[in-house]
Every structure is written in C-alpha cells, then in structure tokens.
N, C-alpha and C. Protein backbone atom coordinates (compact mmCIF):
# COMPACT_ATOMS: atom_id res chain seq x y z
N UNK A 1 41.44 35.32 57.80
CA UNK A 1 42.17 34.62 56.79
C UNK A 1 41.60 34.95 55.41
N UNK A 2 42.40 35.42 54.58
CA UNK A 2 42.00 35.40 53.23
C UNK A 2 42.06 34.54 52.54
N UNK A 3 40.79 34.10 51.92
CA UNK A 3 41.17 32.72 50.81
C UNK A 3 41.90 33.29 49.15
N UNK A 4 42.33 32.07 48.81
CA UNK A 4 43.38 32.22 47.60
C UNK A 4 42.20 32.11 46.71
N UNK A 5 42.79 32.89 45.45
CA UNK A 5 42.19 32.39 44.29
C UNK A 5 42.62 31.55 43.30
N UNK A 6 44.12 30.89 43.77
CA UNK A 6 44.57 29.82 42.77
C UNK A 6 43.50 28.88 42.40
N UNK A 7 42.50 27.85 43.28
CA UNK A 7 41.53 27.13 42.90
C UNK A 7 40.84 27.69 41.98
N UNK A 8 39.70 28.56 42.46
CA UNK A 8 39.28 29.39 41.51
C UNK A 8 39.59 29.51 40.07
N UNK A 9 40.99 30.06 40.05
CA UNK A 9 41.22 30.41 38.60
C UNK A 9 41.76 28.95 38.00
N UNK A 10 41.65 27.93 38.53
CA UNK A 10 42.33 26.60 37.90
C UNK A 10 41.03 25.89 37.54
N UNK A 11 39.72 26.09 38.15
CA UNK A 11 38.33 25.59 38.09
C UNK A 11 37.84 26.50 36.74
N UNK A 12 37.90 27.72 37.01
CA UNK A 12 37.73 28.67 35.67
C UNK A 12 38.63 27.96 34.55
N UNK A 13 39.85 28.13 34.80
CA UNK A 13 40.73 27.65 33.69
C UNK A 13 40.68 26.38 32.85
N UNK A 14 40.20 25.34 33.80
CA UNK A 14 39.43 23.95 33.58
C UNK A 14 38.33 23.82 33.14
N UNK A 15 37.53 24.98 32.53
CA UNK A 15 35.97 24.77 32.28
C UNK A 15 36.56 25.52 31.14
N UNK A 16 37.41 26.66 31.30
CA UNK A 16 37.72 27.44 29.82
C UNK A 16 38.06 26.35 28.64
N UNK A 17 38.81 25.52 29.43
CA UNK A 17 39.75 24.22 28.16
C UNK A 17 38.96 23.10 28.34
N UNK A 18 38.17 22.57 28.67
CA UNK A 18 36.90 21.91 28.65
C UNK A 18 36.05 22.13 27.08
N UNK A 19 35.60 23.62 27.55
CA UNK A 19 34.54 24.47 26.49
C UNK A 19 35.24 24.33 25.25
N UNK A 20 36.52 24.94 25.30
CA UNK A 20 37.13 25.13 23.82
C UNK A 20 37.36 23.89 23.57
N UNK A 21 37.42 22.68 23.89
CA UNK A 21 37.46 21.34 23.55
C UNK A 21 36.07 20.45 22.90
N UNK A 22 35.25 21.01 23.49
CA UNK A 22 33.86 20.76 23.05
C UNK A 22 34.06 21.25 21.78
N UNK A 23 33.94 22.67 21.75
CA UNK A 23 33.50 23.26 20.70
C UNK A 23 34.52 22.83 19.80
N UNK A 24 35.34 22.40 20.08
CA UNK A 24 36.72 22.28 18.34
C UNK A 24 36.12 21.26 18.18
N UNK A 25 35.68 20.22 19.22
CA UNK A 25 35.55 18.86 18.48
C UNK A 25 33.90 18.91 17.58
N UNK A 26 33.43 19.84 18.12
CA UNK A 26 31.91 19.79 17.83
C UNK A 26 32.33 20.77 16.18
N UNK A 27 33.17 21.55 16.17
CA UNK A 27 33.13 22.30 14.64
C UNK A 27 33.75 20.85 13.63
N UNK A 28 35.06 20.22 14.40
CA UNK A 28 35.52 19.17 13.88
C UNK A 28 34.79 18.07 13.38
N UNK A 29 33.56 17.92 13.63
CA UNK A 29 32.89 16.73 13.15
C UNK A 29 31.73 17.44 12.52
N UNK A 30 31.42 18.73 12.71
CA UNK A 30 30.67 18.69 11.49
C UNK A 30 31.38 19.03 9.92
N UNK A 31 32.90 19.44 10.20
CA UNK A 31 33.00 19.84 8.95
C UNK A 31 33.43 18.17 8.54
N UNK A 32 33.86 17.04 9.67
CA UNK A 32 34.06 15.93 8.59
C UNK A 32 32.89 15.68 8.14
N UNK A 33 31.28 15.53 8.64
CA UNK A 33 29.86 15.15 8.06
C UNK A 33 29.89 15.91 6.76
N UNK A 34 29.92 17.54 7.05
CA UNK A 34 29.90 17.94 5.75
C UNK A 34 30.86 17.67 4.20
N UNK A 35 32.47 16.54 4.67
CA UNK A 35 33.22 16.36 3.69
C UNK A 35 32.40 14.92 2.99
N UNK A 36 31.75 14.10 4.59
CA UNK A 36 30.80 12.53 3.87
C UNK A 36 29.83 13.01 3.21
N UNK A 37 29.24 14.14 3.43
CA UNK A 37 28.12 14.47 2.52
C UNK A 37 28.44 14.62 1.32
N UNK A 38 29.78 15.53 0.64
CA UNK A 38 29.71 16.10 -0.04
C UNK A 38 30.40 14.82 -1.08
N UNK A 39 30.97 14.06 -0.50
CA UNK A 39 31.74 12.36 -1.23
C UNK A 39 30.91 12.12 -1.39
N UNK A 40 29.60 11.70 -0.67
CA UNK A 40 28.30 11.14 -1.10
C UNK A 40 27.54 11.54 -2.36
N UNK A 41 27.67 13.04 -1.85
CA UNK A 41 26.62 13.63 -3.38
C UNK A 41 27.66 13.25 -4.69
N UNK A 42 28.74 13.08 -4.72
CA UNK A 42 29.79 12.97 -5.92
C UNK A 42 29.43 11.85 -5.74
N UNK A 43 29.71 10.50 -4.97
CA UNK A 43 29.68 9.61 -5.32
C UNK A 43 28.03 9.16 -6.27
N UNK A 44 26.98 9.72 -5.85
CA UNK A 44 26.19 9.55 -6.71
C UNK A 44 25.76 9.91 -7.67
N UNK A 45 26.45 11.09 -8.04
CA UNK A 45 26.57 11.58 -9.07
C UNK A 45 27.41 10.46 -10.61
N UNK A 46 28.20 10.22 -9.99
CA UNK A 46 29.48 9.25 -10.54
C UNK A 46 28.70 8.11 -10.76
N UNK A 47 27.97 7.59 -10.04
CA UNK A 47 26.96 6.26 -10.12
C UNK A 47 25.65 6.76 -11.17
N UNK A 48 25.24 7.59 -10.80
CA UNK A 48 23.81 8.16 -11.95
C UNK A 48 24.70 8.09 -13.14
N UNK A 49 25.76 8.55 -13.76
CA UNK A 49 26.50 8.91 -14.68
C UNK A 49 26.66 7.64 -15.37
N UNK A 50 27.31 6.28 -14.54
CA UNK A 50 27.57 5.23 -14.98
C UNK A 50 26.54 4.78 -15.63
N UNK A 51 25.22 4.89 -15.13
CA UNK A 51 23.74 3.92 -15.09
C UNK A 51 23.53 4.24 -16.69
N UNK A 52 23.80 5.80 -16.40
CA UNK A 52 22.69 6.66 -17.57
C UNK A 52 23.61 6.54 -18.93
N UNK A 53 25.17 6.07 -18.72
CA UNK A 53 25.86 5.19 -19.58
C UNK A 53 25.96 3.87 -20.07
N UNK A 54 25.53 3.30 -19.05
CA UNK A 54 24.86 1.92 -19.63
C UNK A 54 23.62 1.80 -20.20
N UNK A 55 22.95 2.41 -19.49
CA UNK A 55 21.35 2.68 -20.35
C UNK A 55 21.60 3.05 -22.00
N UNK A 56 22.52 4.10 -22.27
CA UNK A 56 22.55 4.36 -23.44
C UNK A 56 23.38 3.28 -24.09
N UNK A 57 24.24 2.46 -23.56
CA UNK A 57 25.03 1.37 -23.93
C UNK A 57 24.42 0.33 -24.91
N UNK A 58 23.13 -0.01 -23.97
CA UNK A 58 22.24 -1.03 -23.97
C UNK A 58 21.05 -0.43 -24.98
N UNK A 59 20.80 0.41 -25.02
CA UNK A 59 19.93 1.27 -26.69
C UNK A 59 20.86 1.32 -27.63
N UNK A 60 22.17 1.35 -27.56
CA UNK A 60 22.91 1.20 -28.85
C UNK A 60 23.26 -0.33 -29.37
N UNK A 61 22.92 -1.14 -28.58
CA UNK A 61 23.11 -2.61 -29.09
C UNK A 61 21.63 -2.85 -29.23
N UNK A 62 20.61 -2.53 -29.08
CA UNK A 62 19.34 -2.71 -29.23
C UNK A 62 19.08 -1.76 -30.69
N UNK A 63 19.74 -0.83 -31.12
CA UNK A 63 19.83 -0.44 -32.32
C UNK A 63 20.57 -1.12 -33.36
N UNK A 64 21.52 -1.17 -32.95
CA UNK A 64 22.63 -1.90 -33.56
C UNK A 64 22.04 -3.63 -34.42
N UNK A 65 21.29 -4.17 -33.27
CA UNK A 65 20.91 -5.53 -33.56
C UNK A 65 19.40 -5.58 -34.24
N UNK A 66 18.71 -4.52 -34.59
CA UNK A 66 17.92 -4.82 -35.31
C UNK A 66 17.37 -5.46 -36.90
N UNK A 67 16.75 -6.54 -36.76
CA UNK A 67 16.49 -7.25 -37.82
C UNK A 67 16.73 -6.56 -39.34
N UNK A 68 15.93 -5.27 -39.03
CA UNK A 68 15.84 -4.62 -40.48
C UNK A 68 17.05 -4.20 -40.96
N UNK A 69 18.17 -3.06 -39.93
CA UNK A 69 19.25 -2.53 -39.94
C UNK A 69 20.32 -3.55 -40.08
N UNK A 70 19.95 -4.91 -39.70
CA UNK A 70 21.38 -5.97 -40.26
C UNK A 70 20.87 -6.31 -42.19
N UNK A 71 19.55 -6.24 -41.83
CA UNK A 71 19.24 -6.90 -43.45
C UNK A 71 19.35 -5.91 -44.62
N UNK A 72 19.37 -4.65 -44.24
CA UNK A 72 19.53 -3.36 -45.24
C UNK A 72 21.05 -3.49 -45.15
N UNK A 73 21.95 -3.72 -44.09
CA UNK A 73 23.67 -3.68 -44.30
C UNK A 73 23.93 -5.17 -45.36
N UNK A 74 23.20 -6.02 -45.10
CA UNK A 74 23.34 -7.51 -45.64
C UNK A 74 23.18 -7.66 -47.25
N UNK A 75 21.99 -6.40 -47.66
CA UNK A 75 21.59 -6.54 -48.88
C UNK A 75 22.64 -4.73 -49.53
N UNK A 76 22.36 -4.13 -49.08
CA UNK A 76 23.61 -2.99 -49.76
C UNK A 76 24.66 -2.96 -49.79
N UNK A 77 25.34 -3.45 -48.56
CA UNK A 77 26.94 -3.25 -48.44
C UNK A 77 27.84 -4.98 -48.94
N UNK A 78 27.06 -5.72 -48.32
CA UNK A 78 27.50 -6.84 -48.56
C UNK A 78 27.04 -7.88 -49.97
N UNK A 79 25.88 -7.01 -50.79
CA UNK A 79 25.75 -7.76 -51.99
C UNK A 79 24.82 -9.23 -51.43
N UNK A 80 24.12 -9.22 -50.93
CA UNK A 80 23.48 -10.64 -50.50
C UNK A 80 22.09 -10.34 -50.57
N UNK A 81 21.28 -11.62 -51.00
CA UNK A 81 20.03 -10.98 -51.52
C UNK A 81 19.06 -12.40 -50.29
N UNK A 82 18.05 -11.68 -50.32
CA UNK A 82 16.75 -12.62 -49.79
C UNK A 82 16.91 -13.84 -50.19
N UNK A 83 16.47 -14.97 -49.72
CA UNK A 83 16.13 -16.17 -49.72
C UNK A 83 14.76 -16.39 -50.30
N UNK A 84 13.97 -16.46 -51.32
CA UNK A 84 12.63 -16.37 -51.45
C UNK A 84 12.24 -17.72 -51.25
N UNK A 85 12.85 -18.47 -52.09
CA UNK A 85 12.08 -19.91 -51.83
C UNK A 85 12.72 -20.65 -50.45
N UNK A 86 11.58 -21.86 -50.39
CA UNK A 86 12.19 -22.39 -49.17
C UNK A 86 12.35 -23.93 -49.48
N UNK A 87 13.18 -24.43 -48.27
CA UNK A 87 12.94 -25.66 -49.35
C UNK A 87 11.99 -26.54 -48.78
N UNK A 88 11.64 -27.41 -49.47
CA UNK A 88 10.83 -28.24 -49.48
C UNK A 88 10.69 -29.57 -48.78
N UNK A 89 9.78 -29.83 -47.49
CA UNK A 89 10.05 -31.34 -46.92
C UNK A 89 8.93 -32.00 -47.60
N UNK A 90 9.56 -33.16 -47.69
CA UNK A 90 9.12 -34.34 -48.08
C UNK A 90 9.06 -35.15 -47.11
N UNK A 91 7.06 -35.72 -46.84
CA UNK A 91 7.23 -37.24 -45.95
C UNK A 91 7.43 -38.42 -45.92
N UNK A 92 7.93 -39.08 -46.38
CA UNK A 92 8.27 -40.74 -46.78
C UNK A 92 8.20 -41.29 -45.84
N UNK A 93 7.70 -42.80 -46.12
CA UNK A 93 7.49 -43.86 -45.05
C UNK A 93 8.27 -44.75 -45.32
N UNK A 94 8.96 -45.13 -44.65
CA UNK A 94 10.46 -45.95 -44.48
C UNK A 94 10.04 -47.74 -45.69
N UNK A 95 8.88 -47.93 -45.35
CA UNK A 95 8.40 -48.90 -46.47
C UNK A 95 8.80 -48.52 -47.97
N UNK A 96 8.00 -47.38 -48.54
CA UNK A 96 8.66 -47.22 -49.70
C UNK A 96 9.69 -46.74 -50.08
N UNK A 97 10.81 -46.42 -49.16
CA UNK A 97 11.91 -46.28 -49.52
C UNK A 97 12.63 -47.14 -49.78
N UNK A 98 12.42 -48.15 -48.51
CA UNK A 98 12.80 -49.66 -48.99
C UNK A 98 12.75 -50.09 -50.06
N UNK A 99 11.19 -50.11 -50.33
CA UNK A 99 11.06 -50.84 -51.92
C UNK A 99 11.37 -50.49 -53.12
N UNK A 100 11.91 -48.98 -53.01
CA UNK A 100 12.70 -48.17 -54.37
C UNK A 100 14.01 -48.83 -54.08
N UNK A 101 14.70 -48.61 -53.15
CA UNK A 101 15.70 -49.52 -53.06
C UNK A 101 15.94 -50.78 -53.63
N UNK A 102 14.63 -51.83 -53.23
CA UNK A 102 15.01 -53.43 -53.86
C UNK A 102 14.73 -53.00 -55.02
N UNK A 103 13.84 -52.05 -55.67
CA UNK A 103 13.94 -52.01 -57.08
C UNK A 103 14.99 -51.63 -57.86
N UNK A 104 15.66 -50.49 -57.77
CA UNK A 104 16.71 -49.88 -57.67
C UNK A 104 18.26 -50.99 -57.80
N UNK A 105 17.66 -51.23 -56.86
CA UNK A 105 18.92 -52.70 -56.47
C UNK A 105 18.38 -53.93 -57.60
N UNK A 106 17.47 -54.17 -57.81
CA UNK A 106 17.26 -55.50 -58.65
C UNK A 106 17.53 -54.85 -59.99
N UNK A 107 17.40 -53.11 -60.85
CA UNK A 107 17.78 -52.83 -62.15
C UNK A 107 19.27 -52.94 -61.81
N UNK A 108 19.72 -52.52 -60.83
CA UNK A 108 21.40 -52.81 -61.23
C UNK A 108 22.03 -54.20 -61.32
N UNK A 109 21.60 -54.80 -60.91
CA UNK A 109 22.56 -56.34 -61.38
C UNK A 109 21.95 -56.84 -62.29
C-alpha cells in the first residue's frame, strides 16, 4: 500500500500559514511600538516646548513687574514724581483730646 501525501502536504501547509502568521503579526507590532515611540518622542517634545514657554512666560512677568522698571515708566512716561516726605503720626491720649474739646466747646458759646 502506498501512503498519500495529502496529510503531509496539509501539515506542511498548516505550519507554512502558521509561520507567515507569526511573522506578519510579529513585523505588525513592532512597526505599531515603533509608531508609540515615535508619538512619544513628539509628544515630549511638544511638552518640553510648552514648559520652556512658560518658563520664559514667567521671566517676562518677573521683568515686567519690577520695582525699578514700573518706577522709571511712572516717573518718564507718566509725569509722576517720588513721594519724599511722609506723613506724620501723631500719639494722643484720648484725655487730652477731650479736654481741647471742653475747651474748644466752652470758647464757642
């Protein structure tokens, strides 16, 4: 009796489409890793970009708000000059205020 080779070539044929199934799926997932990688490196790129825009954001209001640079715009552009004097507190004790009062009050009538 001669044996067939239909099995054979259906066991071959079944390991052929097996293999090529491996391998598509195995090229298939690295080229999606390599598309997350490459979103990744952009995405942090896009994020460094933002930071290193706020950083400079935040030095331009730290320029912007300095004491000297508002008081040189305050006194050139706007005509406004220093305050030199200051004013003056006075302590009084509620007694003699009173009594300027009844005095005060007794010259007027």
């Amino acid at each position: 009796m001669k044996k067939s080779f239909k099995p054979f070539i259906a066991l071959i044929l079944l390991t052929f489409i097996g293999l090529t199934f491996l391998i598509l799926s195995y090229v298939g997932i690295k080229l999606e890793c390599e598309m997350l990688i490459k979103d990744k490196v952009l995405a942090e790129e896009k994020y460094n970009s933002k930071k290193n825009w706020r950083v400079n954001l935040v030095a331009q209001i730290q320029f912007l708000s300095t004491k000297e640079r508002i008081v040189e715009i305050a006194k050139n552009e706007l005509g406004m000059i220093e305050k030199t004097d200051y004013d003056t507190i006075l302590i009084v004790s509620k007694d003699k205020i009173q009594r300027i009062a009844e005095i005060l009050g007794q010259e007027h009538d």
